[in-house]
N, C-alpha and C. Protein backbone atom coordinates (compact mmCIF):
# COMPACT_ATOMS: atom_id res chain seq x y z
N UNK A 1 12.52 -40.95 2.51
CA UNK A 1 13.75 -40.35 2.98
C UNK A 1 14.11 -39.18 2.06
N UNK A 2 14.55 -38.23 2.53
CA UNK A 2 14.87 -37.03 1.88
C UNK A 2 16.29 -36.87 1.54
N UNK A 3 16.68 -36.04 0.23
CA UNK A 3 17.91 -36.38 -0.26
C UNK A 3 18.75 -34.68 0.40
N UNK A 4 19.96 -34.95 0.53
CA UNK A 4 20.44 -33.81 0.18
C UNK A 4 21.10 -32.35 -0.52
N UNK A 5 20.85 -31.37 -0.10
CA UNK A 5 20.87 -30.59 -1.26
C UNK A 5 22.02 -30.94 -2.12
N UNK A 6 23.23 -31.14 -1.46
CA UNK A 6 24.11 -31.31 -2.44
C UNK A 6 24.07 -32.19 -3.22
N UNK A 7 23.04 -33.40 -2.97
CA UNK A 7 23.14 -34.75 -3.31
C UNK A 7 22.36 -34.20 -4.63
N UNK A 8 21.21 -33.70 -4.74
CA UNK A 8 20.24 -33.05 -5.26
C UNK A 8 20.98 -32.60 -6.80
N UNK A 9 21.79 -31.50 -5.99
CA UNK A 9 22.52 -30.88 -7.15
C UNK A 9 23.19 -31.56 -7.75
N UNK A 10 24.29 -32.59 -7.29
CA UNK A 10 24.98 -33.16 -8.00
C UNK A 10 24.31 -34.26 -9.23
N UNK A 11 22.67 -34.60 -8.97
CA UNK A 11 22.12 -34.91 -9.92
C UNK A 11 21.90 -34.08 -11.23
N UNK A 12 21.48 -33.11 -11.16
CA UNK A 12 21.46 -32.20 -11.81
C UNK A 12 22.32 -32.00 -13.54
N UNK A 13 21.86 -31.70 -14.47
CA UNK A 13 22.69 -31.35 -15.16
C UNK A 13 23.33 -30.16 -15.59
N UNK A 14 24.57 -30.24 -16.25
CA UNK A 14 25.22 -28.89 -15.77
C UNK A 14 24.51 -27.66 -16.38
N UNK A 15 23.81 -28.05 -17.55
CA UNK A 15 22.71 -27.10 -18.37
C UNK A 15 21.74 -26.30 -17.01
N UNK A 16 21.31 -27.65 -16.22
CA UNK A 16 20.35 -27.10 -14.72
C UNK A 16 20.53 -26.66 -13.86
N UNK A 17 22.16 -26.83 -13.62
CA UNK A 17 23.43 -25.77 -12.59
C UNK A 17 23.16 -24.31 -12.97
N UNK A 18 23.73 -24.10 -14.41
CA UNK A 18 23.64 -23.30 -14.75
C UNK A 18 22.59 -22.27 -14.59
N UNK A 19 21.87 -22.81 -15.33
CA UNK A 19 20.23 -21.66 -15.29
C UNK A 19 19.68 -21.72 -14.02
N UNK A 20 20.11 -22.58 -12.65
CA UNK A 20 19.42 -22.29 -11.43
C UNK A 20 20.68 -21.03 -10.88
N UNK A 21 21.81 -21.36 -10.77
CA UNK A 21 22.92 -20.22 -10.54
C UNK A 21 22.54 -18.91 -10.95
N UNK A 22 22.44 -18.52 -12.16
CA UNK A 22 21.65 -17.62 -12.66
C UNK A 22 20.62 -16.71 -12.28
N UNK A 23 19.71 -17.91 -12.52
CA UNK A 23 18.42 -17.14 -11.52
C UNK A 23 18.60 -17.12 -9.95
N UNK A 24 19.15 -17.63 -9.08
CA UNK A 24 19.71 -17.10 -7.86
C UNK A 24 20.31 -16.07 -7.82
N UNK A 25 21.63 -15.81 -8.57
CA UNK A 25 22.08 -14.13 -8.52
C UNK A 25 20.81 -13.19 -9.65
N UNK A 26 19.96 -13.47 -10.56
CA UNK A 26 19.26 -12.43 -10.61
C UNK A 26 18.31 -11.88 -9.05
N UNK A 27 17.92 -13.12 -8.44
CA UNK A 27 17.23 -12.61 -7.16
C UNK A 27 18.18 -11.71 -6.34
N UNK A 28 19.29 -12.44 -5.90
CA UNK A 28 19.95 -11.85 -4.98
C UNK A 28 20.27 -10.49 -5.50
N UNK A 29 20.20 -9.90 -7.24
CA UNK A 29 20.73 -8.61 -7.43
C UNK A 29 19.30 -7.63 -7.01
N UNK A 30 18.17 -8.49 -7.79
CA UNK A 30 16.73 -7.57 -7.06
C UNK A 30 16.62 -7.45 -5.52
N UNK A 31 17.00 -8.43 -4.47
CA UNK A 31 16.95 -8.20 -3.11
C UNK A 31 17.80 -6.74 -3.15
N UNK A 32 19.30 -6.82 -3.60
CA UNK A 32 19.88 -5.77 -2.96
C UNK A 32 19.89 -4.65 -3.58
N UNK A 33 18.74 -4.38 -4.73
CA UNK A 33 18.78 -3.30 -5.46
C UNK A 33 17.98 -2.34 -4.64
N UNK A 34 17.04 -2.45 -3.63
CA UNK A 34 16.78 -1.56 -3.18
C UNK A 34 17.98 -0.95 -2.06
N UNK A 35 18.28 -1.83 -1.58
CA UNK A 35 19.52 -1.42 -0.48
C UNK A 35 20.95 -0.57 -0.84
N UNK A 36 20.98 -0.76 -2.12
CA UNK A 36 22.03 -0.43 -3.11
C UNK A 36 21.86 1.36 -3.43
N UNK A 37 20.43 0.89 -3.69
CA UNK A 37 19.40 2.90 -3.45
C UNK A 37 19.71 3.86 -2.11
N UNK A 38 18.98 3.17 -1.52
CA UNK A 38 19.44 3.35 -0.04
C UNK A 38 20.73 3.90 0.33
N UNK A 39 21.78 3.10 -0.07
CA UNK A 39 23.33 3.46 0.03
C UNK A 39 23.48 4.66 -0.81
N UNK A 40 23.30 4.70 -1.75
CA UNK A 40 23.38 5.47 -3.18
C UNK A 40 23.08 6.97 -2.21
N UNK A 41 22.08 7.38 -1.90
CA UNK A 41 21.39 8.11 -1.46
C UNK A 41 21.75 8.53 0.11
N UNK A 42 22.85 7.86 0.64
CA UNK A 42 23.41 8.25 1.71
C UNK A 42 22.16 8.09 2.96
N UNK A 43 20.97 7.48 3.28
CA UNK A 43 20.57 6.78 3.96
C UNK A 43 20.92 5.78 4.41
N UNK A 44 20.75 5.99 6.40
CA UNK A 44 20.61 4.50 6.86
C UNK A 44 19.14 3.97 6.90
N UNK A 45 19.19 2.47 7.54
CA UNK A 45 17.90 2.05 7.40
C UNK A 45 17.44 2.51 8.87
N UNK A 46 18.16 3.45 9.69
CA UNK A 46 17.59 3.96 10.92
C UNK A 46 16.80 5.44 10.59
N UNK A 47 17.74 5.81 9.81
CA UNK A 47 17.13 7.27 9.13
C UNK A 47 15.93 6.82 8.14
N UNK A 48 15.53 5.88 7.57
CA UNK A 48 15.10 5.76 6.89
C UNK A 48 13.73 5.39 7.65
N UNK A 49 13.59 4.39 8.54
CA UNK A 49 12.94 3.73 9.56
C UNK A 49 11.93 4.79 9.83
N UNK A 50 12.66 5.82 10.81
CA UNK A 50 12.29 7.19 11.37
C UNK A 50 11.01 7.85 10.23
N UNK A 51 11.52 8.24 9.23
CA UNK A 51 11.04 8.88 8.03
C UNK A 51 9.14 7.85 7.68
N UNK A 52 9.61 6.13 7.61
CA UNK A 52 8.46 5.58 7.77
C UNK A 52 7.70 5.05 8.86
N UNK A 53 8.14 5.50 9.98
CA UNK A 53 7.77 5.42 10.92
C UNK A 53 7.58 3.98 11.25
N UNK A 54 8.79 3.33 11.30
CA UNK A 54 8.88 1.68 11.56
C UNK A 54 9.92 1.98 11.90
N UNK A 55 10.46 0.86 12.13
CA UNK A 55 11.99 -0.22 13.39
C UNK A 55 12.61 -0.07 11.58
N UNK A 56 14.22 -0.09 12.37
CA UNK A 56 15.37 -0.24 11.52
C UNK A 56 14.84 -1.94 10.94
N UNK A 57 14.83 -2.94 11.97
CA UNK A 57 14.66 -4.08 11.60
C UNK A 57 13.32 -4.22 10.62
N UNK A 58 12.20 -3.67 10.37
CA UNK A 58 11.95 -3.04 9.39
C UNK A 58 11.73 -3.19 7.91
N UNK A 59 12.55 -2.36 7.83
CA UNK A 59 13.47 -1.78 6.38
C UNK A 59 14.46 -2.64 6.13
N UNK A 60 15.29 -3.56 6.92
CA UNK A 60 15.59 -4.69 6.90
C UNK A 60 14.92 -5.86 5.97
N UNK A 61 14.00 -5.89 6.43
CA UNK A 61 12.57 -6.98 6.14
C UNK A 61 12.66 -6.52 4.31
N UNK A 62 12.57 -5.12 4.39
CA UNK A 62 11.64 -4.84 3.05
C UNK A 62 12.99 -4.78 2.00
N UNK A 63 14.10 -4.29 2.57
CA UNK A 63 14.96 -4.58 1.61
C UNK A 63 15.74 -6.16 1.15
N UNK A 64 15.41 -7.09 1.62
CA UNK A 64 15.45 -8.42 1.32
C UNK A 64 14.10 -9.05 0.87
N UNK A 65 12.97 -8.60 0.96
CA UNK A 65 11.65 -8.97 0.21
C UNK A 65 11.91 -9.49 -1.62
N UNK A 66 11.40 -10.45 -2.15
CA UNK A 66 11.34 -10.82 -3.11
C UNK A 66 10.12 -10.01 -3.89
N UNK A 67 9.02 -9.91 -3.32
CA UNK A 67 8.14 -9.52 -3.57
C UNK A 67 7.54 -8.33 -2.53
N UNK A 68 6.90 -7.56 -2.82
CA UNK A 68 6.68 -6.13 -2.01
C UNK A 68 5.56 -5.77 -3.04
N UNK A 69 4.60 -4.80 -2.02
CA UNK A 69 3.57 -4.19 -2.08
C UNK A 69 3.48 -3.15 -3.54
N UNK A 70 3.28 -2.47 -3.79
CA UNK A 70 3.80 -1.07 -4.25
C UNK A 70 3.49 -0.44 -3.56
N UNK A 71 2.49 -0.17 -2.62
CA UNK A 71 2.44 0.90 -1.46
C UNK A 71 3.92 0.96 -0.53
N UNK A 72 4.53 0.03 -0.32
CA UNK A 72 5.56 -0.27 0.39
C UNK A 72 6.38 0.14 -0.07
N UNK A 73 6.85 -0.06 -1.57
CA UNK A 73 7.90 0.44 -1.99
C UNK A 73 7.53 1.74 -2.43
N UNK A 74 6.55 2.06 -2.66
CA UNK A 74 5.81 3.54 -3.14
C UNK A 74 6.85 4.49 -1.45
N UNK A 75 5.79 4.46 -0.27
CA UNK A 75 6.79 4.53 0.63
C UNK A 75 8.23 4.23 1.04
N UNK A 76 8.62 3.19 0.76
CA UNK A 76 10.26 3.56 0.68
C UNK A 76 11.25 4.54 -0.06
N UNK A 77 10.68 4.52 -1.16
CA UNK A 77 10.95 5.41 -2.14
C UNK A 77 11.33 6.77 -1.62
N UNK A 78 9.55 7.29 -1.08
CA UNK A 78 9.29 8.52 -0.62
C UNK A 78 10.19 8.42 0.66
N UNK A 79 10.17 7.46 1.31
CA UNK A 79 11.47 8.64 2.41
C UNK A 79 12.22 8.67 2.19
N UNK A 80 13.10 8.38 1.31
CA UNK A 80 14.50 8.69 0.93
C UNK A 80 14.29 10.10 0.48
N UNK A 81 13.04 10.98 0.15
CA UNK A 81 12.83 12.15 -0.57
C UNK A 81 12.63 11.84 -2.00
N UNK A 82 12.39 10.78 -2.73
CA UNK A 82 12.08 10.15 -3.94
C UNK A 82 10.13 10.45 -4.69
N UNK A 83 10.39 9.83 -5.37
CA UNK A 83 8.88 9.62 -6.04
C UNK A 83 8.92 8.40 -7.34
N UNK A 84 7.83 7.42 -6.72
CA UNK A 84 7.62 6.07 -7.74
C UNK A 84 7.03 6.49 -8.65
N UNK A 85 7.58 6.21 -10.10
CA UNK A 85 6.79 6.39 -11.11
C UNK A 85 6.68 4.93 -11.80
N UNK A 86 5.57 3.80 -12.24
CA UNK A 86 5.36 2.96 -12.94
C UNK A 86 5.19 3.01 -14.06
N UNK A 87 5.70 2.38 -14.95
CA UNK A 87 5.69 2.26 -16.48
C UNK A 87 6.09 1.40 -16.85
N UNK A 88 5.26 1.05 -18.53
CA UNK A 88 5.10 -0.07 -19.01
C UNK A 88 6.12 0.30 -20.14
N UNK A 89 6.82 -0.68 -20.51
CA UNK A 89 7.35 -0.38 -22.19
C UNK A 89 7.13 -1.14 -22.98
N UNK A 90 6.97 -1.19 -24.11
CA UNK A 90 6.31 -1.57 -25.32
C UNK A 90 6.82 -1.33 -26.41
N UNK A 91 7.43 -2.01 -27.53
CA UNK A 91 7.92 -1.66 -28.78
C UNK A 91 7.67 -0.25 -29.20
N UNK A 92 6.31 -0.29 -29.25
CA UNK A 92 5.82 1.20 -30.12
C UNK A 92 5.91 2.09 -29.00
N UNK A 93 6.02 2.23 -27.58
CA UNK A 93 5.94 3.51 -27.06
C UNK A 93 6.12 2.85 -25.51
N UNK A 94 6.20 4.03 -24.35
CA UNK A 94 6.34 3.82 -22.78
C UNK A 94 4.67 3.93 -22.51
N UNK A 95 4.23 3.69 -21.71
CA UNK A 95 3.15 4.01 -21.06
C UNK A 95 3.40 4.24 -19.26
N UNK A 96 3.03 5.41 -18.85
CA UNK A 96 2.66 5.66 -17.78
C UNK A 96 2.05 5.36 -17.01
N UNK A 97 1.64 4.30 -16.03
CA UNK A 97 0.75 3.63 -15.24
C UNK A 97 0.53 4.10 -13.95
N UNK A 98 0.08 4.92 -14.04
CA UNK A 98 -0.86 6.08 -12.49
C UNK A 98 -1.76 5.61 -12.20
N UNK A 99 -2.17 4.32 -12.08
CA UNK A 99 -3.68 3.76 -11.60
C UNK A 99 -3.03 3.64 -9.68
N UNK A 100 -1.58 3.91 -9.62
CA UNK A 100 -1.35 3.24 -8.01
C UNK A 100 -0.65 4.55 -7.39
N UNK A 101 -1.44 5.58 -7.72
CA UNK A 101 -1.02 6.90 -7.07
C UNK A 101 -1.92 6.95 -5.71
N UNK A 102 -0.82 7.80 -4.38
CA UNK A 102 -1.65 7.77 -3.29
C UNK A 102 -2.70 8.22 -3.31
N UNK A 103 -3.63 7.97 -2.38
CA UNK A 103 -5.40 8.42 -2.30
C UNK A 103 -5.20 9.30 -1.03
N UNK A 104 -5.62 10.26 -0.94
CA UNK A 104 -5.75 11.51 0.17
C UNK A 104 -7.41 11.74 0.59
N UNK A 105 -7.53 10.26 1.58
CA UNK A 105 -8.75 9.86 1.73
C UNK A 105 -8.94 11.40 2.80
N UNK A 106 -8.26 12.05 3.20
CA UNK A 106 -8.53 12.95 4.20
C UNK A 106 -9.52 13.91 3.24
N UNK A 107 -9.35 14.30 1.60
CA UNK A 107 -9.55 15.03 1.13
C UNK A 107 -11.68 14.93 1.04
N UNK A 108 -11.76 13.64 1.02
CA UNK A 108 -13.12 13.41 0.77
C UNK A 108 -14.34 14.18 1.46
């Protein structure tokens, strides 16, 4: 028999309330940090859609994603009129990580 969530939680200790609360609003702030861009930038996700040539519903999808491509977000980026740059940081210095720059297979 399966318990319920609340039942669940109320086992829980408040130390395990805590740090699960937590990490739920860190997700929920990464879900809406792209959407937050989006806004920022005076895009809808219809204008935006258009630009990647997908459905509003969509961009929907990708701005609630936990996890995403970098091509995906590489492209989201870019239609807002943006550009992804990856980097590492490190005590002693930043590093630049260009190993996931587009390929212009047309060029070959």
């Amino acid at each position: 028999m399966s318990k319920s969530y609340q039942k669940l939680r109320n086992e829980m200790s408040q130390a395990a309330r805590t740090k699960a609360t937590a990490k739920a609003q860190k997700m929920i702030r990464k879900i809406e940090a792209l959407k937050e861009l989006r806004l920022a930038r005076k895009v809808s996700q219809a204008q935006l859609a258009e630009a990647l040539k997908t459905t509003q519903a969509n961009v929907s999808k990708i701005e609630k994603r936990t996890d995403i491509y970098i091509s995906t977000l590489r492209s989201y980026i870019e239609g807002m009129g943006g550009k992804l740059e990856i980097s590492a940081n490190f005590p002693e210095g930043t590093v630049k990580i260009d190993q996931f720059q587009k390929i212009d297979v047309d060029a070959e």
